[in-house]
Protein backbone atom coordinates (compact mmCIF):
# COMPACT_ATOMS: atom_id res chain seq x y z
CA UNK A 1 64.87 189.09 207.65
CA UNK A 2 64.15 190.24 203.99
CA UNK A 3 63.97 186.98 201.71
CA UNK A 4 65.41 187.43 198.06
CA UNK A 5 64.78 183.72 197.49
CA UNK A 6 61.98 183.09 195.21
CA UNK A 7 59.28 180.39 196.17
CA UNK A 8 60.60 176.81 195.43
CA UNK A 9 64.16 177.55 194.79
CA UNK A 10 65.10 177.18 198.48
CA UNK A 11 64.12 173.16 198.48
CA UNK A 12 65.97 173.20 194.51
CA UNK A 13 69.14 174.96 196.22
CA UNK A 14 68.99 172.82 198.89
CA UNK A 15 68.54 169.40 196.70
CA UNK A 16 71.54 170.14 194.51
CA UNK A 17 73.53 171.08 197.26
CA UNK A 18 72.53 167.64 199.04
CA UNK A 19 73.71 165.70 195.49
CA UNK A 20 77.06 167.61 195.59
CA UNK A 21 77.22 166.34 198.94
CA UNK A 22 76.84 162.97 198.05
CA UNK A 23 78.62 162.97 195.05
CA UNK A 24 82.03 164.38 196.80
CA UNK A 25 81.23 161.53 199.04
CA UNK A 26 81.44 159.03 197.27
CA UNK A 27 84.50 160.14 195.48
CA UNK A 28 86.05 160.68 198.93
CA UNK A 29 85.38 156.88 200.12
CA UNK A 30 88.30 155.37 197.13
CA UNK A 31 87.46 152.79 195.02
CA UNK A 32 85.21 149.60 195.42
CA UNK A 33 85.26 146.31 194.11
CA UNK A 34 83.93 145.69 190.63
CA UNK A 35 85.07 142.45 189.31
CA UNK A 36 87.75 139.88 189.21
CA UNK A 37 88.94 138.07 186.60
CA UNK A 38 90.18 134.05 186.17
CA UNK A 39 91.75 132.77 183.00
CA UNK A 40 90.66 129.36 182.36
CA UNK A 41 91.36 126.36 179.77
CA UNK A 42 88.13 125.37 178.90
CA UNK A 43 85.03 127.68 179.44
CA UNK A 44 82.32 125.42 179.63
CA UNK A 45 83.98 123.33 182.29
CA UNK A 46 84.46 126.20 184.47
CA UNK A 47 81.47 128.17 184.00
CA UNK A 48 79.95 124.14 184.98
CA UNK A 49 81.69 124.34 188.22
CA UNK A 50 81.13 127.92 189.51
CA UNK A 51 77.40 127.33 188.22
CA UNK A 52 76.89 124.22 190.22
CA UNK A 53 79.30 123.69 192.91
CA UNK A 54 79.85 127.54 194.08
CA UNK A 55 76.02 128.17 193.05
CA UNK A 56 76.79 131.37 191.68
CA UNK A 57 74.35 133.03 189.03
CA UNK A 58 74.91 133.62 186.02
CA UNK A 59 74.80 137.20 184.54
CA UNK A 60 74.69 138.94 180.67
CA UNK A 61 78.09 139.23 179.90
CA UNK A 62 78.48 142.42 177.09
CA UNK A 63 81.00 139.91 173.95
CA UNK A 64 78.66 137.64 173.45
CA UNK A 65 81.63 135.63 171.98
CA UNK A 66 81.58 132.46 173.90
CA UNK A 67 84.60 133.26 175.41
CA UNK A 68 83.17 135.05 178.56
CA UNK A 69 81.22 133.87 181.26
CA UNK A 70 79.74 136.66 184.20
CA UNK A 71 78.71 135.92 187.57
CA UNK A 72 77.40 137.68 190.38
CA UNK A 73 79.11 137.90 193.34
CA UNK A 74 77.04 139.80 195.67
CA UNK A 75 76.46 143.78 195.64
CA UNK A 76 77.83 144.79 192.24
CA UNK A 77 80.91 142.51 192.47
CA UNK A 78 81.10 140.11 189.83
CA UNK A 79 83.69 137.40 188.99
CA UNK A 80 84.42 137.27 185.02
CA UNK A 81 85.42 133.70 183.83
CA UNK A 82 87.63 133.98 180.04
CA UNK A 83 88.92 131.53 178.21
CA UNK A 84 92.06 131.48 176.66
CA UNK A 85 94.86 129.77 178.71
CA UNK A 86 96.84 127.07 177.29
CA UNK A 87 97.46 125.21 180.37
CA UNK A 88 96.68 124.90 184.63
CA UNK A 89 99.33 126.35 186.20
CA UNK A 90 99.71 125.69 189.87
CA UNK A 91 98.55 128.32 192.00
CA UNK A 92 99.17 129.10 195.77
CA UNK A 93 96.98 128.57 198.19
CA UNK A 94 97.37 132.03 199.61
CA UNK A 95 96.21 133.72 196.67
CA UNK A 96 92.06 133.16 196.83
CA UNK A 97 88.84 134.29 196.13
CA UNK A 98 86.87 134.39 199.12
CA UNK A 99 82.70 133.14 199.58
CA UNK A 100 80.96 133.42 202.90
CA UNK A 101 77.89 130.81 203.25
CA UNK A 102 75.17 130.42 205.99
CA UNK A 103 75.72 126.91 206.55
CA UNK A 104 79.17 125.48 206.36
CA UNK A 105 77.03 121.60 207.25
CA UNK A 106 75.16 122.09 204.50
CA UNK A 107 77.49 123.44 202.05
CA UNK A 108 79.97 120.71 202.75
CA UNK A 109 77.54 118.24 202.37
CA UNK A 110 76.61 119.89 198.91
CA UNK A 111 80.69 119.47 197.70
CA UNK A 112 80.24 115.62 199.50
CA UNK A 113 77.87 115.27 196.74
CA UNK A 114 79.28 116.62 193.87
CA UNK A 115 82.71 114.83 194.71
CA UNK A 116 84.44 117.99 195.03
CA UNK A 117 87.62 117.93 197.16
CA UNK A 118 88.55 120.44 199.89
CA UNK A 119 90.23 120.49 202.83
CA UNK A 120 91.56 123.07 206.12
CA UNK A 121 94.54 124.88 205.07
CA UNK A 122 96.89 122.21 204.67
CA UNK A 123 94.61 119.78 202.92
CA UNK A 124 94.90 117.24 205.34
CA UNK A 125 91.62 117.43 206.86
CA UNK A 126 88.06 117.98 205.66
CA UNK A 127 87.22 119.10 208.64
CA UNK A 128 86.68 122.84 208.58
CA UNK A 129 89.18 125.01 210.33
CA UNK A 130 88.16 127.52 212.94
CA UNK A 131 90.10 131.22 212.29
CA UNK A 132 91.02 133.41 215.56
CA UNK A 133 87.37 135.24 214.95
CA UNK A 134 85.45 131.59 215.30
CA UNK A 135 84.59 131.55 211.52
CA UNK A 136 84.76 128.09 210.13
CA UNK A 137 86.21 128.13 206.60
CA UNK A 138 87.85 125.40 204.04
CA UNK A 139 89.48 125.64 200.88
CA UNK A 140 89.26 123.81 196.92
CA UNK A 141 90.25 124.51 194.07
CA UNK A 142 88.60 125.60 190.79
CA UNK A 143 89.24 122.93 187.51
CA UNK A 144 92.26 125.61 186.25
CA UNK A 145 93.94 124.97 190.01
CA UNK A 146 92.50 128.76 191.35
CA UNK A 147 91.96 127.99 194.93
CA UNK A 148 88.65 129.42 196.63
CA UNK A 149 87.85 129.74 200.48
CA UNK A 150 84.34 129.40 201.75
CA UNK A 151 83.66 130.43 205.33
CA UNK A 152 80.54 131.00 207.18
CA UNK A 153 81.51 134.53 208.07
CA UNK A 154 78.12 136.50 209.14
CA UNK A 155 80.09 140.38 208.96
């Protein structure tokens, strides 16, 4: 077979074909999660309690106005904390953020110490609840009243 390729461009053809591959991919696969958002009374109290009792880390946040607070959530998810609201208003339980942990003993025993309430779904029991996939999980609630589940999910 006569070859009208010159030497090299084979493995160049072949590496922007392989990108164009990858980049239709990934536009084929939809959106993924970047970031939610909570609106919160007062900043510093919430960016306390995600800080130290969810043990998230903190991450540069582009305002630098004191009125934004970034954390990590895992892969390039992030949960954005703003201040702003003028009051807590109630929020239902079945609107939450969900947090997977290794050890729901040990993470239990962490909100034991901080004094941190939570409870199964109904609130009536501290005990965690086991879903139809035998994943234990509880639920509390943020200090603005946004209601959080932590499970000990593996995926």
């Amino acid at each position: 077979m006569n070859r009208l390729i010159l030497p090299g461009l084979g493995r160049h053809l072949a590496a922007v074909a392989a990108a164009a591959l990858l980049t239709f991919s990934a536009r084929a696969q939809g959106p993924h999660f970047s970031h939610q958002t909570i609106f919160v009374t007062d900043l510093d109290r919430s960016a306390n309690f995600y800080e130290k009792v969810m043990e998230l880390k903190r991450i540069a946040e582009p305002f630098h106005d004191g009125k934004h607070v970034w954390f990590a959530l895992g892969g390039h998810g992030q949960l954005h904390v703003v201040s702003g609201a003028k009051e807590d208003v109630p929020h239902d339980i079945n609107i939450h953020l969900a947090f997977s942990v290794p050890s729901m003993a040990a993470f239990t025993k962490h909100l034991d110490a901080a004094g941190v309430k939570y409870g199964d779904w109904s609130q009536k029991n501290k005990t965690p609840q086991v879903r139809p996939d035998k994943v234990l999980q509880i639920y509390l609630q943020d200090p603005d009243g946004y209601w959080l589940e932590v499970n000990d999910d593996k995926f």
